[in-house]
PDB file of N, CA and C in Angstrom:
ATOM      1  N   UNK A   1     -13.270 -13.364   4.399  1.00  0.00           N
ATOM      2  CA  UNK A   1     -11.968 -12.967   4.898  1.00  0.00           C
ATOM      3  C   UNK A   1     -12.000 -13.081   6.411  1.00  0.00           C
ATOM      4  N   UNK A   2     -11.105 -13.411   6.583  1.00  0.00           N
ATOM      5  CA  UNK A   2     -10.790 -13.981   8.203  1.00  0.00           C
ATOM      6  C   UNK A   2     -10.030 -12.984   9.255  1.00  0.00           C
ATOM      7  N   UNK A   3      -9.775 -11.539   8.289  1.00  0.00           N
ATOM      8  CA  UNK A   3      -8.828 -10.573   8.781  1.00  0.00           C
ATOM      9  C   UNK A   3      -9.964 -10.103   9.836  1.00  0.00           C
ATOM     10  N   UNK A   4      -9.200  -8.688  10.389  1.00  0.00           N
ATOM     11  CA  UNK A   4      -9.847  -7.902  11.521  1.00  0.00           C
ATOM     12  C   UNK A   4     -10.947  -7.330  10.983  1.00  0.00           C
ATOM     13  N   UNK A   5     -11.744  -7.139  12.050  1.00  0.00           N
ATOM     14  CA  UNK A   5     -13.115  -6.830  11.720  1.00  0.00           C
ATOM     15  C   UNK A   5     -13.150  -5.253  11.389  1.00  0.00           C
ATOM     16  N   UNK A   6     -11.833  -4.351  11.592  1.00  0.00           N
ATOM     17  CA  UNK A   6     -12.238  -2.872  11.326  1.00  0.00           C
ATOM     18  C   UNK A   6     -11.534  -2.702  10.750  1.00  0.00           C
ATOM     19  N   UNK A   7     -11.053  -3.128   9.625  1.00  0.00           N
ATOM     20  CA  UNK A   7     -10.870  -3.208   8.133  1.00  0.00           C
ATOM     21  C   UNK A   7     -11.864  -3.785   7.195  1.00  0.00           C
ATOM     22  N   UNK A   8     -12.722  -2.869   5.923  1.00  0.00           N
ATOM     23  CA  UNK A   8     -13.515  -3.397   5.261  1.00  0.00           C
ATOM     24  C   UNK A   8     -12.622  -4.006   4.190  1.00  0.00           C
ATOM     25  N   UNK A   9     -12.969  -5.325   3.726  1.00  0.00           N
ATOM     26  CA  UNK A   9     -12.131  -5.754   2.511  1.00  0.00           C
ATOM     27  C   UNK A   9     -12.132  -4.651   1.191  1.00  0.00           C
ATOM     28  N   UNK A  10     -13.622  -4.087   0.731  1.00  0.00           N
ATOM     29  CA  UNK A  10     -13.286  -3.071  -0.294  1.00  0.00           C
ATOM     30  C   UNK A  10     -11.824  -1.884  -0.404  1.00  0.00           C
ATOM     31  N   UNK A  11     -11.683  -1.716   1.290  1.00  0.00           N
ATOM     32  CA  UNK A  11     -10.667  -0.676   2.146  1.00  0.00           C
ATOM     33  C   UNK A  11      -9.067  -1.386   1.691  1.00  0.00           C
ATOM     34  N   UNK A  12      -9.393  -2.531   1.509  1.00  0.00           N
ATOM     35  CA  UNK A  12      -7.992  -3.329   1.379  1.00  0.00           C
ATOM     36  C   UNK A  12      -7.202  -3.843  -0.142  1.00  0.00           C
ATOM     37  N   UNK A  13      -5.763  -3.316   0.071  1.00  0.00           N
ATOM     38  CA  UNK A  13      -5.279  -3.954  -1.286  1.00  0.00           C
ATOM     39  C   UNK A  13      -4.124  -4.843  -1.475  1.00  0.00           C
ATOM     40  N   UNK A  14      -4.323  -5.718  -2.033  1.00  0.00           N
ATOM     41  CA  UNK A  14      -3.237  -6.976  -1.968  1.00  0.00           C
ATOM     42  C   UNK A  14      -1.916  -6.368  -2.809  1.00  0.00           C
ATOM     43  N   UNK A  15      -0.630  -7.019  -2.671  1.00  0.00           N
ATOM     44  CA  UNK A  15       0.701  -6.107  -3.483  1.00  0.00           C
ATOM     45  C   UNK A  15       0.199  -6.415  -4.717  1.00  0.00           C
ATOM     46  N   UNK A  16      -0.535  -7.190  -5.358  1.00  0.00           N
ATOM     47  CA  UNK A  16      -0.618  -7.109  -6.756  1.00  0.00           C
ATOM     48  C   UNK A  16      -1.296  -5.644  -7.026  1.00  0.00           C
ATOM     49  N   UNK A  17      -2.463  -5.445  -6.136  1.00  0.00           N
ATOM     50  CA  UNK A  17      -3.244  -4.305  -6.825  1.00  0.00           C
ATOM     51  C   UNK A  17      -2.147  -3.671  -6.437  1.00  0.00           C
ATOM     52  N   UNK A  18      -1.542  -3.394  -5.376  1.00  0.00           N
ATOM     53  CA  UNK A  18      -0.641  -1.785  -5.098  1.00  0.00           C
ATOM     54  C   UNK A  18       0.160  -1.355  -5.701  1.00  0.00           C
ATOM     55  N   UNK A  19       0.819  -2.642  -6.775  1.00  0.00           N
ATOM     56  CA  UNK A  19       1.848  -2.469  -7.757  1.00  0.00           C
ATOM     57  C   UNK A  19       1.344  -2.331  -8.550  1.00  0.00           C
ATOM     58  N   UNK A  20      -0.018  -2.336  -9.016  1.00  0.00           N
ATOM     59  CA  UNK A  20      -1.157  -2.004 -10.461  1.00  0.00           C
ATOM     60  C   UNK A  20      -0.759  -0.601 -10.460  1.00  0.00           C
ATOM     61  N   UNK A  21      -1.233   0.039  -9.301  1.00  0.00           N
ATOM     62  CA  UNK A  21      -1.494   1.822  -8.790  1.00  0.00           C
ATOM     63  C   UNK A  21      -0.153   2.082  -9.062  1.00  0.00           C
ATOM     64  N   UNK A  22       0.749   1.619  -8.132  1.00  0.00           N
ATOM     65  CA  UNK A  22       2.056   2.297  -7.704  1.00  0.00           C
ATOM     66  C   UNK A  22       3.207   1.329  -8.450  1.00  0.00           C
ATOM     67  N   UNK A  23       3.407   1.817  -9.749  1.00  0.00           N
ATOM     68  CA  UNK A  23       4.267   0.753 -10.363  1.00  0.00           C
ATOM     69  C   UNK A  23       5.557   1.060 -10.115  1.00  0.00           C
ATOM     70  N   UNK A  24       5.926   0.099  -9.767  1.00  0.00           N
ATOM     71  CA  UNK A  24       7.404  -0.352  -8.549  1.00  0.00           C
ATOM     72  C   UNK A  24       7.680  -2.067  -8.897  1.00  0.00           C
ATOM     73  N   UNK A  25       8.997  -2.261  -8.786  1.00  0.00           N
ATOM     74  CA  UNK A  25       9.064  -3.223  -8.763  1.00  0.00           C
ATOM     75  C   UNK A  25       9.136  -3.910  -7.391  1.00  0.00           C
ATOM     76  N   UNK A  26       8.617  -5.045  -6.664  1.00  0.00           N
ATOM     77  CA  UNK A  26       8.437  -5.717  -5.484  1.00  0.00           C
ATOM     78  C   UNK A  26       9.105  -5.605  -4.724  1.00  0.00           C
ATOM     79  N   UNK A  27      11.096  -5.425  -5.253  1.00  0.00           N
ATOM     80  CA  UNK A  27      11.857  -5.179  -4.424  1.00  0.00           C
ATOM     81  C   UNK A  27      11.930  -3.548  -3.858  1.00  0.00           C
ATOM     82  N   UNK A  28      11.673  -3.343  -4.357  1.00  0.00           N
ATOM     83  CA  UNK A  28      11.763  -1.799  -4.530  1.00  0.00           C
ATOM     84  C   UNK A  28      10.906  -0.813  -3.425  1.00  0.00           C
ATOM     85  N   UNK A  29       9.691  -1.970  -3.401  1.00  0.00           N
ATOM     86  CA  UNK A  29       8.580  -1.696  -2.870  1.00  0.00           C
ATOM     87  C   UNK A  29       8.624  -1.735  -1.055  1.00  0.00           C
ATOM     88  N   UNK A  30       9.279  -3.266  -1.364  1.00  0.00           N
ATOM     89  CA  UNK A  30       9.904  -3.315   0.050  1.00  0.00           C
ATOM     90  C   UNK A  30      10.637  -2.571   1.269  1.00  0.00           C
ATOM     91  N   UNK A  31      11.789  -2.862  -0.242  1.00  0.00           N
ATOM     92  CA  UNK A  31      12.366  -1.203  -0.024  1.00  0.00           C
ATOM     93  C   UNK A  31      12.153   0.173   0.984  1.00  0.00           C
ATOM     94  N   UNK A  32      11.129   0.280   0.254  1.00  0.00           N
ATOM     95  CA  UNK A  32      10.279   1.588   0.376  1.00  0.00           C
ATOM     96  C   UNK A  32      10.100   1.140   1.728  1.00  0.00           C
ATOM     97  N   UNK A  33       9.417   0.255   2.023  1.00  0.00           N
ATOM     98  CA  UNK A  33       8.505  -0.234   3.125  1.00  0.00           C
ATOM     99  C   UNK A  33       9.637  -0.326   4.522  1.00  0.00           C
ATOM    100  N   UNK A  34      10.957  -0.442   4.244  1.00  0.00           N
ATOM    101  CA  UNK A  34      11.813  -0.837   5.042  1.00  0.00           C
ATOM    102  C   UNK A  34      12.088   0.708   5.671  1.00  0.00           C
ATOM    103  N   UNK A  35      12.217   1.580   4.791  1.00  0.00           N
ATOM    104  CA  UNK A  35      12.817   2.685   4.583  1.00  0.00           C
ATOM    105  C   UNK A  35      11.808   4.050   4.792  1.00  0.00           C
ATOM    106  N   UNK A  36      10.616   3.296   5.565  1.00  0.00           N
ATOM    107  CA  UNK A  36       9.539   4.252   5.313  1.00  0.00           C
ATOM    108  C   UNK A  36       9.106   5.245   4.981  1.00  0.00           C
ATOM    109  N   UNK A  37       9.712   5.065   3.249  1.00  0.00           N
ATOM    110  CA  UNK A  37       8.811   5.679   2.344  1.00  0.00           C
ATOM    111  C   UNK A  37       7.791   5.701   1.952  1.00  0.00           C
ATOM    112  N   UNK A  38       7.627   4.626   2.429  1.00  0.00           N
ATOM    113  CA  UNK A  38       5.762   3.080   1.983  1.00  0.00           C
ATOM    114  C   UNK A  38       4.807   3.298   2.676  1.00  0.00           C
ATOM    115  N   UNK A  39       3.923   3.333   3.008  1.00  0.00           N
ATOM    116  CA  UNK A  39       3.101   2.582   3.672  1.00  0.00           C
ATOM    117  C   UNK A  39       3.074   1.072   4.752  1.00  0.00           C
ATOM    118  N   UNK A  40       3.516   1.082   5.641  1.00  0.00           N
ATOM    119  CA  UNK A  40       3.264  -0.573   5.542  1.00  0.00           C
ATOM    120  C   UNK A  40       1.958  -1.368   5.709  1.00  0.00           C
ATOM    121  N   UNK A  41       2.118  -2.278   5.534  1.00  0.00           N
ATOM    122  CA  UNK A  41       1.345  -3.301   5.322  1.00  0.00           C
ATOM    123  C   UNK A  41       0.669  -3.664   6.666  1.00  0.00           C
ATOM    124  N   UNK A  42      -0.835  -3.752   6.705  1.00  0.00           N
ATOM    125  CA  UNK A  42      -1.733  -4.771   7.986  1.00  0.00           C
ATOM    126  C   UNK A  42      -2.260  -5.929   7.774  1.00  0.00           C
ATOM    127  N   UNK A  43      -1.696  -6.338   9.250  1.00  0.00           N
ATOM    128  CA  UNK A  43      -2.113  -8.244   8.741  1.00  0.00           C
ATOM    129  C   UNK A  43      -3.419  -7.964   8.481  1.00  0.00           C
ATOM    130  N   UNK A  44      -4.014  -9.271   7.756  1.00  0.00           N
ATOM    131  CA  UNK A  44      -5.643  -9.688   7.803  1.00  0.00           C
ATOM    132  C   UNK A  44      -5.685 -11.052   7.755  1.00  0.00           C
ATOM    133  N   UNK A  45      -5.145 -11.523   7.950  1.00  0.00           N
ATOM    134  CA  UNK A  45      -5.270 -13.453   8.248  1.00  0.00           C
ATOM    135  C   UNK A  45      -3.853 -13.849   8.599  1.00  0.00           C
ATOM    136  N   UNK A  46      -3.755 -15.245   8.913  1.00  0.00           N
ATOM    137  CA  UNK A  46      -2.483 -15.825   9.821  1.00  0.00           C
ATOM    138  C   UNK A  46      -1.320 -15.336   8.949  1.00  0.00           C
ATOM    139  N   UNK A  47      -1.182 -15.831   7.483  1.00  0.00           N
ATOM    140  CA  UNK A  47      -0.261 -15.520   6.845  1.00  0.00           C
ATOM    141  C   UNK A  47      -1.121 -14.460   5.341  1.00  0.00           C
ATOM    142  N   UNK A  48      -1.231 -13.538   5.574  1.00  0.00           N
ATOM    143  CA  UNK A  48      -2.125 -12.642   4.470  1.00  0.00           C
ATOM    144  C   UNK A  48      -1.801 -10.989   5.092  1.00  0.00           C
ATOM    145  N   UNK A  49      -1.070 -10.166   4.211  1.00  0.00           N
ATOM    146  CA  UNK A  49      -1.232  -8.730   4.458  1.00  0.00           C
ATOM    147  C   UNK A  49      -2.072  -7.814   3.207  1.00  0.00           C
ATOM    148  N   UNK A  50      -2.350  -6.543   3.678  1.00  0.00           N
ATOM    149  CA  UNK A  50      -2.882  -5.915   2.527  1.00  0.00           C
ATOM    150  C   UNK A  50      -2.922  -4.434   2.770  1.00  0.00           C
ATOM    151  N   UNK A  51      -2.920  -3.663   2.010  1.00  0.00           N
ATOM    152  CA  UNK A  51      -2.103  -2.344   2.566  1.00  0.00           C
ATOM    153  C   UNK A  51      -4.249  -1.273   2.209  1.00  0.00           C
ATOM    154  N   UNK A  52      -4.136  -0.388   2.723  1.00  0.00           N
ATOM    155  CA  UNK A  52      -4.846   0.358   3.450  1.00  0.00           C
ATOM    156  C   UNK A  52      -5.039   1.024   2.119  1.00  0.00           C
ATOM    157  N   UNK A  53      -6.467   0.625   1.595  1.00  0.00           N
ATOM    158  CA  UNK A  53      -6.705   1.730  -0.182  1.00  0.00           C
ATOM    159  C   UNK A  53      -6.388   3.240   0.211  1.00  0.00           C
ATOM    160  N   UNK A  54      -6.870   3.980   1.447  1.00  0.00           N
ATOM    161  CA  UNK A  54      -6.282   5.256   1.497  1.00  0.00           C
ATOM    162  C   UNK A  54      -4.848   5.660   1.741  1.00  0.00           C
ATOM    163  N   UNK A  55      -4.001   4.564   2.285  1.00  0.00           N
ATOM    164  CA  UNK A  55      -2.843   4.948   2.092  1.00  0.00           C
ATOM    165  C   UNK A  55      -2.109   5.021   1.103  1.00  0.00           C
ATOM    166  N   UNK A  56      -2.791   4.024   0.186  1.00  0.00           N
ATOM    167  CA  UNK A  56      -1.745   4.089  -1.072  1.00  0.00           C
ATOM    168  C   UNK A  56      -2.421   5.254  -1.737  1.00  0.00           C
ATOM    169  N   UNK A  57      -3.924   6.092  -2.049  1.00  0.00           N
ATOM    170  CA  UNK A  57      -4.043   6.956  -2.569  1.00  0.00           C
ATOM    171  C   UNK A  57      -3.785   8.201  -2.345  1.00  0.00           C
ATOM    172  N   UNK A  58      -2.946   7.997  -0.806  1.00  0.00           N
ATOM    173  CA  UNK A  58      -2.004   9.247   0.023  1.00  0.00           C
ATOM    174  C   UNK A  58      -0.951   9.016  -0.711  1.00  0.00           C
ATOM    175  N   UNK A  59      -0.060   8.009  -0.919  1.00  0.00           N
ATOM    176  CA  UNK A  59       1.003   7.885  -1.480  1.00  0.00           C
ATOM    177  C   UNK A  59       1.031   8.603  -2.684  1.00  0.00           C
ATOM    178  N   UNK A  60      -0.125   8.418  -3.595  1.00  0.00           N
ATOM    179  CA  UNK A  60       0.085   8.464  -5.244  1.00  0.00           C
ATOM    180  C   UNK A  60      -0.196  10.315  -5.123  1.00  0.00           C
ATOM    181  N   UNK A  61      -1.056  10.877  -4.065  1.00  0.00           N
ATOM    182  CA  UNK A  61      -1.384  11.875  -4.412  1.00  0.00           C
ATOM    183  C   UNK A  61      -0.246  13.201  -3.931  1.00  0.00           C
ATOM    184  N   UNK A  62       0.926  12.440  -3.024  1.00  0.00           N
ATOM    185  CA  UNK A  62       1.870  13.120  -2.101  1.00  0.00           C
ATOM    186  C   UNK A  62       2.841  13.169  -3.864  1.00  0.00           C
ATOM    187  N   UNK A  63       3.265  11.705  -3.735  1.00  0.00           N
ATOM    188  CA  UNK A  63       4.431  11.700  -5.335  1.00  0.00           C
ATOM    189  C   UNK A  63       3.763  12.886  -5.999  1.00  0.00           C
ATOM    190  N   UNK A  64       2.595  12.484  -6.857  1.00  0.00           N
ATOM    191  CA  UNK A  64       2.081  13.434  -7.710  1.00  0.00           C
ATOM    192  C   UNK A  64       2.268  15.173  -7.571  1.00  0.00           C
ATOM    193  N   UNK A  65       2.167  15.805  -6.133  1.00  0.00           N
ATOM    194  CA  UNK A  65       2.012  16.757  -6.044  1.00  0.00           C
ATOM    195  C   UNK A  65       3.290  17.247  -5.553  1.00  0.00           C
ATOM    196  N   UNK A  66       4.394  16.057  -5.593  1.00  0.00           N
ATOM    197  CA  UNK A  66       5.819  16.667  -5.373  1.00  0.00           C
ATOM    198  C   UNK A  66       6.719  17.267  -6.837  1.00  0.00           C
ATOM    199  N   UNK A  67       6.020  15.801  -8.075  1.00  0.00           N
ATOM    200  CA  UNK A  67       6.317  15.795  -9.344  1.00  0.00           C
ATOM    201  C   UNK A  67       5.800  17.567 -10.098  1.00  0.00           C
ATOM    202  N   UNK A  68       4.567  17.563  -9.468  1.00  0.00           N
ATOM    203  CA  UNK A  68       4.163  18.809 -10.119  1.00  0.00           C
ATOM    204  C   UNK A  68       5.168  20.175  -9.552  1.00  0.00           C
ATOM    205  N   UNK A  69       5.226  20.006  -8.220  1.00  0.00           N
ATOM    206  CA  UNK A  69       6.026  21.361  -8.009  1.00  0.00           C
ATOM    207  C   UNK A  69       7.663  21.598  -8.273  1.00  0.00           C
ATOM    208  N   UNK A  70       7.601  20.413  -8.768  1.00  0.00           N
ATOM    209  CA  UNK A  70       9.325  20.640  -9.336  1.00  0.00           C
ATOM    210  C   UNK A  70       9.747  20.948 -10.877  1.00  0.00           C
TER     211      UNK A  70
END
């Protein structure tokens, strides 16, 4: 990988995995991303992004613990 050096690739997830975790549809996701609900996305090559494995497991664990208290 050709991305920045202080990002480990294990650390990194492409929208396929993030939509594995966080099932959303792409637009939706964007969405989110526009609207910063999301996370956004860090480059790692000229044309290549990939979103931050702890942010999305901030994401899933924020939803989760909003779902529970309601």
């Amino acid at each position: 990988m050709d991305g920045n050096p202080k990002y480990h690739a294990s650390s990194l997830l492409r929208l396929s995995e993030v939509l594995r975790r966080f099932p959303v549809s792409k637009s939706s996701w964007w969405a989110g991303i526009k609207d910063q609900r999301y996370p956004a996305p860090v480059k790692i090559g000229k044309r290549a992004i990939a979103w931050l494995e702890a942010d999305i497991d901030e994401l899933i664990r924020q939803c989760h613990s909003v779902s529970r208290s309601s």
